[in-house]
PDB file of N, CA and C in Angstrom:
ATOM      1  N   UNK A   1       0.820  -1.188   0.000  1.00  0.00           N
ATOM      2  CA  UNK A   1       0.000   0.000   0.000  1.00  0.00           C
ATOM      3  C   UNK A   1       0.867   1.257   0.000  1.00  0.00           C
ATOM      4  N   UNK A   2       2.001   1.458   0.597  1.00  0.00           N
ATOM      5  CA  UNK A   2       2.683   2.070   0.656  1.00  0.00           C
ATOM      6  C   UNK A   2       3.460   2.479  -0.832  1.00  0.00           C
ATOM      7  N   UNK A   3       4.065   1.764  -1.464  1.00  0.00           N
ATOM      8  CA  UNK A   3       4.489   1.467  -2.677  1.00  0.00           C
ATOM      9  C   UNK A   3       3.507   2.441  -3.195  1.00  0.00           C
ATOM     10  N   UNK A   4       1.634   1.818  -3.528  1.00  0.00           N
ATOM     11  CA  UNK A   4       1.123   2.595  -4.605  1.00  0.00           C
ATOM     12  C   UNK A   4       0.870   3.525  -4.357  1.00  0.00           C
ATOM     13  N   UNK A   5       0.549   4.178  -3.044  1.00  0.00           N
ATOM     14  CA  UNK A   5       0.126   5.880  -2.451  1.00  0.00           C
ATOM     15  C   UNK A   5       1.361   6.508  -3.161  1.00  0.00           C
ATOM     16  N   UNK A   6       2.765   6.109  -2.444  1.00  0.00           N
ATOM     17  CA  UNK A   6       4.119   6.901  -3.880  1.00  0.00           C
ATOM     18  C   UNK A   6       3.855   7.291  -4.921  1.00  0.00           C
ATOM     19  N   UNK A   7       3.298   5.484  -5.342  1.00  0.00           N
ATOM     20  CA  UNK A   7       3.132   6.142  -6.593  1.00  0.00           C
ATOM     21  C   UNK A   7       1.924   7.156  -7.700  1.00  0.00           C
ATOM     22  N   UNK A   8       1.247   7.164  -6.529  1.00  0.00           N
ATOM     23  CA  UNK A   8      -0.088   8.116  -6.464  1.00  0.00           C
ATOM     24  C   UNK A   8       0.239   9.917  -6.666  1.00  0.00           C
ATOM     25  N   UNK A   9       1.158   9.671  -5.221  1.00  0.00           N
ATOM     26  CA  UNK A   9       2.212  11.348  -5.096  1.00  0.00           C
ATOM     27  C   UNK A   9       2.931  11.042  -6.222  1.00  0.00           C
ATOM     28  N   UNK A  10       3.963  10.509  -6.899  1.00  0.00           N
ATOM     29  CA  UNK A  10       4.269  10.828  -8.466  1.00  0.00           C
ATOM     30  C   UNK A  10       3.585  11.158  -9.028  1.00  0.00           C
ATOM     31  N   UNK A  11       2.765  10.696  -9.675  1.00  0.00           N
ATOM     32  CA  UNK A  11       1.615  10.674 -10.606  1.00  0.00           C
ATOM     33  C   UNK A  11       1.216  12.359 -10.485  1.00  0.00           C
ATOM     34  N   UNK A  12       0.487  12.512  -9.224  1.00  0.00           N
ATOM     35  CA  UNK A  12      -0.196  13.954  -8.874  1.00  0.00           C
ATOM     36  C   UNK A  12       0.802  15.152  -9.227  1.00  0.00           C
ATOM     37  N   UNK A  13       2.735  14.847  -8.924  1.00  0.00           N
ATOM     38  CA  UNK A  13       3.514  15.830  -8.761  1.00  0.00           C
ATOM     39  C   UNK A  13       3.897  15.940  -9.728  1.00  0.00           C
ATOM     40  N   UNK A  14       3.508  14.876 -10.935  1.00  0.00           N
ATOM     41  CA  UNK A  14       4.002  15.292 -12.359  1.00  0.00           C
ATOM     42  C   UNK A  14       3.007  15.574 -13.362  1.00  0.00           C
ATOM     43  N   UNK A  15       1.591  15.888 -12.363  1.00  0.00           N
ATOM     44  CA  UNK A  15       0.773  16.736 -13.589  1.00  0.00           C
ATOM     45  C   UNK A  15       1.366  18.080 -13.358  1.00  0.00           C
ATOM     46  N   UNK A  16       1.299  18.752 -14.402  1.00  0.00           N
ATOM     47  CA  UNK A  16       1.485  20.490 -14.281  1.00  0.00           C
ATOM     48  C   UNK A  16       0.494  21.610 -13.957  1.00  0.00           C
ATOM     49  N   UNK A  17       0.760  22.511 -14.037  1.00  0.00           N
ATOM     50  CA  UNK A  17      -0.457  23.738 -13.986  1.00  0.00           C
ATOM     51  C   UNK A  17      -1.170  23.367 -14.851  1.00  0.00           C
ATOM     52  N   UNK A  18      -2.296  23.931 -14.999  1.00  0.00           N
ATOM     53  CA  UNK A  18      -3.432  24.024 -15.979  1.00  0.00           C
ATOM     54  C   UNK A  18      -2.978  25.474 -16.620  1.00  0.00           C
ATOM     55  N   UNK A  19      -2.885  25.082 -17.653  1.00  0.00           N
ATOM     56  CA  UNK A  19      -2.730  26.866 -18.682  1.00  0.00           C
ATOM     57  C   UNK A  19      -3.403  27.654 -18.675  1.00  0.00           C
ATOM     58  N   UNK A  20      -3.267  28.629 -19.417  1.00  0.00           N
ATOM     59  CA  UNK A  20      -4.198  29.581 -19.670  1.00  0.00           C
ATOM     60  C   UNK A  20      -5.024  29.298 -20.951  1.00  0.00           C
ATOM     61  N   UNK A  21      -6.007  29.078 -21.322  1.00  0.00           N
ATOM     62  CA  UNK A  21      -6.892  28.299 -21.653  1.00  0.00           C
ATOM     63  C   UNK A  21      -8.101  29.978 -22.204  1.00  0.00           C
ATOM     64  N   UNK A  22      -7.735  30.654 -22.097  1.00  0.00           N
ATOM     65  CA  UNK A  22      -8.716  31.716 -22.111  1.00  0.00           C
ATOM     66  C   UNK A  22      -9.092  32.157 -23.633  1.00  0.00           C
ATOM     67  N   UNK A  23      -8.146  31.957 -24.171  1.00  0.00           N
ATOM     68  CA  UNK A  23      -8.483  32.351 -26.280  1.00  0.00           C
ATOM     69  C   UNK A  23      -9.463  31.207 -26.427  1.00  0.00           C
ATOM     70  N   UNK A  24      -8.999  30.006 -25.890  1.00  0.00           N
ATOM     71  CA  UNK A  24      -9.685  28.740 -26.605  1.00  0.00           C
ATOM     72  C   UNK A  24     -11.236  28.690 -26.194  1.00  0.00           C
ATOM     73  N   UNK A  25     -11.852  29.156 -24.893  1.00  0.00           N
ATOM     74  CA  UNK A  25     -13.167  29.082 -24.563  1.00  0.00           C
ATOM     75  C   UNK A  25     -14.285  29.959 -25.472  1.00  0.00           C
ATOM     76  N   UNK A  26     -13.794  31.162 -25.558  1.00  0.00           N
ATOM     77  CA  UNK A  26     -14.328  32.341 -26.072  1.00  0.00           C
ATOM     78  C   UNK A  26     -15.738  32.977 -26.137  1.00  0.00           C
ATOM     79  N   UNK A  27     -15.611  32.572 -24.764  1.00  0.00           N
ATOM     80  CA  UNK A  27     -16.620  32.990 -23.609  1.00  0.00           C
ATOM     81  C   UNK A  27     -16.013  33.574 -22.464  1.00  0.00           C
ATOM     82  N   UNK A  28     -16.072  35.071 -22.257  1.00  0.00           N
ATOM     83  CA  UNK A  28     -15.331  35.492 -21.204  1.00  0.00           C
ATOM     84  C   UNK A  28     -15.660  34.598 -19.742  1.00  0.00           C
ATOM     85  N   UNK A  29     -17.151  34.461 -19.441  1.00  0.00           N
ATOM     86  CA  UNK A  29     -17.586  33.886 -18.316  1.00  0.00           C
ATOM     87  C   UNK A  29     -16.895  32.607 -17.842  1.00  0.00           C
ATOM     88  N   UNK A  30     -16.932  32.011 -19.189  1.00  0.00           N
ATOM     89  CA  UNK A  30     -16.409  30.729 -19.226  1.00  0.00           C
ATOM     90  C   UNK A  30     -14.472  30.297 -19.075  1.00  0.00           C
ATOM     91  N   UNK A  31     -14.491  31.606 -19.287  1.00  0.00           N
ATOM     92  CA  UNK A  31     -12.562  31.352 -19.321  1.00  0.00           C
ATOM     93  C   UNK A  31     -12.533  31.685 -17.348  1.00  0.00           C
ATOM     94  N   UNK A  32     -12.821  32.370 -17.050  1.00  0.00           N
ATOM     95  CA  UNK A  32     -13.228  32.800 -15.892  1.00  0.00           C
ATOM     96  C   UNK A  32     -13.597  31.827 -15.010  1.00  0.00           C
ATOM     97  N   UNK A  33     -14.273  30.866 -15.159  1.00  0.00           N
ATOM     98  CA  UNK A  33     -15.023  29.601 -13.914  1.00  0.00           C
ATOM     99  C   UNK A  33     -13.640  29.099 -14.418  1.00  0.00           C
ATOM    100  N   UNK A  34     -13.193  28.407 -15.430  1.00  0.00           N
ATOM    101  CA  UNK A  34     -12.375  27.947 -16.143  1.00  0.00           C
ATOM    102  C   UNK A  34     -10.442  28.118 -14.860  1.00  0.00           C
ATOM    103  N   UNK A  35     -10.248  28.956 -14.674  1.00  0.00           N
ATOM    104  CA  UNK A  35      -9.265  30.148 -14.259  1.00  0.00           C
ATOM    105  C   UNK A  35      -9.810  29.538 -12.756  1.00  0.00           C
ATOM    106  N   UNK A  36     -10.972  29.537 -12.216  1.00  0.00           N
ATOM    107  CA  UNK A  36     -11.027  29.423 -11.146  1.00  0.00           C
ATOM    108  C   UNK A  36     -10.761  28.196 -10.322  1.00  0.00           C
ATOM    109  N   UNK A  37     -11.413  27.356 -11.622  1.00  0.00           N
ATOM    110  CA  UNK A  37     -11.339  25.661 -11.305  1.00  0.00           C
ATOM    111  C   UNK A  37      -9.439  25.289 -11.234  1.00  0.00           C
ATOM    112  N   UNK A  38      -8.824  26.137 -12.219  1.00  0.00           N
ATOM    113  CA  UNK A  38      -7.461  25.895 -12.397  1.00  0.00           C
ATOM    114  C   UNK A  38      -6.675  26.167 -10.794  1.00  0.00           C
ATOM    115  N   UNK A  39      -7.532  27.258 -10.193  1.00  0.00           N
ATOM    116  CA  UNK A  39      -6.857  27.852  -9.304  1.00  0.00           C
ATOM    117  C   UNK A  39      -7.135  26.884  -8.024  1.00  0.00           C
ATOM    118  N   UNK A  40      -8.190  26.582  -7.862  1.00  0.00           N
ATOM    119  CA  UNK A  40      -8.618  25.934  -6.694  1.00  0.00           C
ATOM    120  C   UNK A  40      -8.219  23.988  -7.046  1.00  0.00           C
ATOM    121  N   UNK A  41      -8.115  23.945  -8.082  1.00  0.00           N
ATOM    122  CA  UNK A  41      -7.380  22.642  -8.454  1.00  0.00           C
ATOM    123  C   UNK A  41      -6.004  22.644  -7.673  1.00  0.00           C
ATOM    124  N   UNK A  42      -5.413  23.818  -8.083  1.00  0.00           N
ATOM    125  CA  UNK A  42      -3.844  23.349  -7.963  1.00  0.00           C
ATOM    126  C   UNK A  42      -3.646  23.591  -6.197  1.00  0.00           C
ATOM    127  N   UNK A  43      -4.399  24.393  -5.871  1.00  0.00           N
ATOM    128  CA  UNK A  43      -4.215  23.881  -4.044  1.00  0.00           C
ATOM    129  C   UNK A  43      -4.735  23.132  -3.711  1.00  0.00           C
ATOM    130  N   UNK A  44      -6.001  22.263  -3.998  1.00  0.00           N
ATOM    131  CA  UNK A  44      -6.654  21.388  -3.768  1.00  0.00           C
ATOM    132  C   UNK A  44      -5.260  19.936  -4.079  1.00  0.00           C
ATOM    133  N   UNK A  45      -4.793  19.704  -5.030  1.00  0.00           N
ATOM    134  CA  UNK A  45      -3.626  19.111  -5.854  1.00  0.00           C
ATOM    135  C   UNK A  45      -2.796  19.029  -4.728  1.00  0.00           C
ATOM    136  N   UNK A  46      -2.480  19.885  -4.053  1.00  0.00           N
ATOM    137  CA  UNK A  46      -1.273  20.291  -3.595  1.00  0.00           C
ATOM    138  C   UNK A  46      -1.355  19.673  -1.344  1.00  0.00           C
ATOM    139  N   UNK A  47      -2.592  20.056  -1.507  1.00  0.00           N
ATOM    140  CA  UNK A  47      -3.282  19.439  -0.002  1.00  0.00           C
ATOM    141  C   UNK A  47      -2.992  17.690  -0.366  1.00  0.00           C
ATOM    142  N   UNK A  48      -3.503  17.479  -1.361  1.00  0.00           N
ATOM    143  CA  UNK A  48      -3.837  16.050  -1.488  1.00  0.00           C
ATOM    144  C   UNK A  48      -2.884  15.070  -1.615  1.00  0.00           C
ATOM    145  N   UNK A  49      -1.585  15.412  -2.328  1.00  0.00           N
ATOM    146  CA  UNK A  49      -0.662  15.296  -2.440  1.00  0.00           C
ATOM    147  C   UNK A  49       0.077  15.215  -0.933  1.00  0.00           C
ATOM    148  N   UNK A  50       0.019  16.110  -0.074  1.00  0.00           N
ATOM    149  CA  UNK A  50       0.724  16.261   0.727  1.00  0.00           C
ATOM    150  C   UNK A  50       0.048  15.170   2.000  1.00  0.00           C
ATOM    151  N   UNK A  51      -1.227  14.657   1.603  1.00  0.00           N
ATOM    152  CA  UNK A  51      -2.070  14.126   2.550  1.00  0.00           C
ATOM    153  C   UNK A  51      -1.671  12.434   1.999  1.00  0.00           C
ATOM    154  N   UNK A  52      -1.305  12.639   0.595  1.00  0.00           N
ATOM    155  CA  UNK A  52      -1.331  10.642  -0.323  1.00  0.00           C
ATOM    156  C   UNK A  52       0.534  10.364   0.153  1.00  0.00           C
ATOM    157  N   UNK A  53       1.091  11.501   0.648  1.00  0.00           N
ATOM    158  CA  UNK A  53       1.986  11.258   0.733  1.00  0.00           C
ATOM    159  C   UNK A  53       2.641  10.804   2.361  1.00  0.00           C
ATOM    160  N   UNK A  54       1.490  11.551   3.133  1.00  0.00           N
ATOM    161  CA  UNK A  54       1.525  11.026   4.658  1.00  0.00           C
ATOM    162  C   UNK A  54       1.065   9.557   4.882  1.00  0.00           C
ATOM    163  N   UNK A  55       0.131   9.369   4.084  1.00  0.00           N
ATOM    164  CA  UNK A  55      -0.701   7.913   4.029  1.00  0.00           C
ATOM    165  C   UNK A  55       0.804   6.680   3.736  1.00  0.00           C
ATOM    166  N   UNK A  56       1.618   7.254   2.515  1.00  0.00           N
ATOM    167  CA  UNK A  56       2.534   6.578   2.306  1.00  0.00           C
ATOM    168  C   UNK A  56       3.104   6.400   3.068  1.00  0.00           C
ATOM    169  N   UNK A  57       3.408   7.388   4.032  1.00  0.00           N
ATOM    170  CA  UNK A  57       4.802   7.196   5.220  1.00  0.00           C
ATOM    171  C   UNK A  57       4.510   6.341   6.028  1.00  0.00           C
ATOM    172  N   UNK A  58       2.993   6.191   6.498  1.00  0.00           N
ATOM    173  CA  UNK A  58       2.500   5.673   7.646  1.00  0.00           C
ATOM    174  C   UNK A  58       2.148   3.874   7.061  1.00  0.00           C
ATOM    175  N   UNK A  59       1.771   4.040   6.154  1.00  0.00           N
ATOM    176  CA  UNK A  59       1.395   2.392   5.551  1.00  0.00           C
ATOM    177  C   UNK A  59       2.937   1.896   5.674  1.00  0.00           C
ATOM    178  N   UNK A  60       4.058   2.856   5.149  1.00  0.00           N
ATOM    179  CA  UNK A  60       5.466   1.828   5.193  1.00  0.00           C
ATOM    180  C   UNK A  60       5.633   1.590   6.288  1.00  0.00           C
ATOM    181  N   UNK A  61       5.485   2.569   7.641  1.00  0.00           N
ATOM    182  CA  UNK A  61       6.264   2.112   8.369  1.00  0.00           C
ATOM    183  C   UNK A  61       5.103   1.199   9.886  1.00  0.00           C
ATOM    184  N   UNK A  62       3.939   0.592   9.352  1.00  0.00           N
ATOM    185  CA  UNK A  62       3.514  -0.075   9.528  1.00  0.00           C
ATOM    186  C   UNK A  62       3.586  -0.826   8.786  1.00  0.00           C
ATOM    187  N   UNK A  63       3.775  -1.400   7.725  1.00  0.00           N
ATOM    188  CA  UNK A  63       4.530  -2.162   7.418  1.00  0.00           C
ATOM    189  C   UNK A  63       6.198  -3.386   7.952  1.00  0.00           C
ATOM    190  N   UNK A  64       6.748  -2.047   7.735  1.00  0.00           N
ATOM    191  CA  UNK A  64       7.977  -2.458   8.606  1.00  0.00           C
ATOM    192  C   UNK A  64       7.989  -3.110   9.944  1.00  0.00           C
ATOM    193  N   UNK A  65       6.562  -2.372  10.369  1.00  0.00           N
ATOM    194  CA  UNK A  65       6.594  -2.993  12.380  1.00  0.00           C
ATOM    195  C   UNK A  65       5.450  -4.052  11.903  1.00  0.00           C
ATOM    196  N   UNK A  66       4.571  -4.546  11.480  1.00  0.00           N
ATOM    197  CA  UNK A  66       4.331  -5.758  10.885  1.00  0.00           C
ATOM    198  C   UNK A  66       5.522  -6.824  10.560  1.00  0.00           C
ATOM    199  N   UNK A  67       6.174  -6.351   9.536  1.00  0.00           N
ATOM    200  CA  UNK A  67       7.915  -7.581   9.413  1.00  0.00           C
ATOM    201  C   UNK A  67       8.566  -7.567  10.766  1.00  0.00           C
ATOM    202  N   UNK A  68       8.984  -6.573  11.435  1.00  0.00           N
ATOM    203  CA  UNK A  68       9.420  -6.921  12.586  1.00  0.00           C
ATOM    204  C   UNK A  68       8.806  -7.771  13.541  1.00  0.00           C
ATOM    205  N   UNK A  69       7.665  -7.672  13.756  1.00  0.00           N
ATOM    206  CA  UNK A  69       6.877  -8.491  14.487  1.00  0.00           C
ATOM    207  C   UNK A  69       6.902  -9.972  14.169  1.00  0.00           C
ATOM    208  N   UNK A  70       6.446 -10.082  13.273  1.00  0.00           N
ATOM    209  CA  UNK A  70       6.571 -11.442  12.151  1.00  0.00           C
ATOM    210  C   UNK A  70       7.507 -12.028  12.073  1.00  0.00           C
ATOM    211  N   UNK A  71       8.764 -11.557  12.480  1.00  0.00           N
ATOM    212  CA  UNK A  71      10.184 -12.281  12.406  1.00  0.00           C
ATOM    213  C   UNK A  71      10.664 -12.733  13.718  1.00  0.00           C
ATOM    214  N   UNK A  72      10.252 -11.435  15.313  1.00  0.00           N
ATOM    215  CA  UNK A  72      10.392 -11.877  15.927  1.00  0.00           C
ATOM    216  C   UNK A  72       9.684 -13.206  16.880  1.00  0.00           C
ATOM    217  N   UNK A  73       8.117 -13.016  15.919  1.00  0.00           N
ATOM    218  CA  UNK A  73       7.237 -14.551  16.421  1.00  0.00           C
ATOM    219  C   UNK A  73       7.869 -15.532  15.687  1.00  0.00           C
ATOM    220  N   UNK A  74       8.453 -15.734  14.733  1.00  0.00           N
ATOM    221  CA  UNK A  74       8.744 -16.767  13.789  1.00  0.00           C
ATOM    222  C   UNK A  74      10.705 -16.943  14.472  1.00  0.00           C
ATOM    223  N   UNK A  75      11.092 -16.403  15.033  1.00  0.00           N
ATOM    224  CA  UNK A  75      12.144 -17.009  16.047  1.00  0.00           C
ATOM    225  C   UNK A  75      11.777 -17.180  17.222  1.00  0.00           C
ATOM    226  N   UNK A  76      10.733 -16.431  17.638  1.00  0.00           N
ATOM    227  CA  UNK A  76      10.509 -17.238  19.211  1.00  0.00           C
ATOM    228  C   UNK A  76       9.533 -18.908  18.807  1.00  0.00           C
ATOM    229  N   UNK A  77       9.043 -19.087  17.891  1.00  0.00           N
ATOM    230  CA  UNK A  77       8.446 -20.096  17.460  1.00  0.00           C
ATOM    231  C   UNK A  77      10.118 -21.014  17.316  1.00  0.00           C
ATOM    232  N   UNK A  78      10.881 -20.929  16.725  1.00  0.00           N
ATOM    233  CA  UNK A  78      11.827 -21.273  16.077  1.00  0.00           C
ATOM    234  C   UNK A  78      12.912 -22.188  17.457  1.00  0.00           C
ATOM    235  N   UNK A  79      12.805 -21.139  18.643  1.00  0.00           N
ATOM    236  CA  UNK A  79      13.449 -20.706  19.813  1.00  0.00           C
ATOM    237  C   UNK A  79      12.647 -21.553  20.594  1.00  0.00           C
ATOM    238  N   UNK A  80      11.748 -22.126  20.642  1.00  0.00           N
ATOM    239  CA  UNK A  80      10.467 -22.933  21.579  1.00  0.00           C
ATOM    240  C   UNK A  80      10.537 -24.838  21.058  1.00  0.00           C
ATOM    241  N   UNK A  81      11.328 -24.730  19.630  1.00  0.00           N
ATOM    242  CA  UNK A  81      10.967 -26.078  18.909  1.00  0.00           C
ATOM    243  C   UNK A  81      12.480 -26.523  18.721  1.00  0.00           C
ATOM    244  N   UNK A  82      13.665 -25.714  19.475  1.00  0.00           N
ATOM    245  CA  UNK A  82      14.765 -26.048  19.462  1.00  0.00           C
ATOM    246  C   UNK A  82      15.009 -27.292  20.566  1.00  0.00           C
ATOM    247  N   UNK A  83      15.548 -27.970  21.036  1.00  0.00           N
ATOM    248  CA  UNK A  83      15.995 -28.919  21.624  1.00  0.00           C
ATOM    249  C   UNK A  83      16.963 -28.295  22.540  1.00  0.00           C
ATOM    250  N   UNK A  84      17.760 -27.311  21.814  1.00  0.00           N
ATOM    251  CA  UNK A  84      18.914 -27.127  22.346  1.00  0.00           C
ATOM    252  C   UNK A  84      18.398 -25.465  23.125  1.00  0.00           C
ATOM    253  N   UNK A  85      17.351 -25.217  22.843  1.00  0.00           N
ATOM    254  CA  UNK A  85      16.974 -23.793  23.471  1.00  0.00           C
ATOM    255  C   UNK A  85      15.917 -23.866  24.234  1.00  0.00           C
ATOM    256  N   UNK A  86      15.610 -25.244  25.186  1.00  0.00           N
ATOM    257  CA  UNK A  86      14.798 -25.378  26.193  1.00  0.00           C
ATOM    258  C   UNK A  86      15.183 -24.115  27.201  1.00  0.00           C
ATOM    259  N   UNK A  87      16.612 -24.277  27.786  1.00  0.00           N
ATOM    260  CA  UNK A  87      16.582 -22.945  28.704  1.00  0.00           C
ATOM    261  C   UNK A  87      16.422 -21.676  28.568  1.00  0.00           C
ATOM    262  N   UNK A  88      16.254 -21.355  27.348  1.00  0.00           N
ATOM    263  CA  UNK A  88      16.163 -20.004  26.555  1.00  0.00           C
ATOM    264  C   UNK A  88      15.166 -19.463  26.857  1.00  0.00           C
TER     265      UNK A  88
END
């Protein structure tokens, strides 16, 4: 999970601005909502990003304390079926 949220924040950090787009509508009103959506996109973009990218940190490093865990039951399992690690 961690892995694809990354690769989520790539994805998001390599779209660009939205242009200026204003000859092509040719509708003043319309270049205008247009301009606005661009504007409130790119902080909206920019929150979200910063939020897919916390998600990442936290899935890895639950992750990591998942494997740790998992390794240390799978030697105390290991440590219990030894012969030689009864006193252990």
């Amino acid at each position: 999970m961690g892995r694809g949220l990354s690769s989520i924040k790539k994805a998001f950090d390599g779209i660009g601005k939205l242009g200026d787009y204003s000859d092509d509508f040719g509708n003043g009103h319309l270049a205008d909502k247009f301009k606005d959506f661009a504007d409130n996109w790119e902080i909206s973009r920019e929150k979200l990003t910063g939020e897919v990218d916390a998600l990442a940190s936290i899935a890895k490093a639950a992750a990591k304390a998942y494997e740790d865990i998992d390794h240390q039951l799978a030697e105390a399992i290991r440590g219990s079926q030894d012969p030689k690690g009864k006193g252990k």
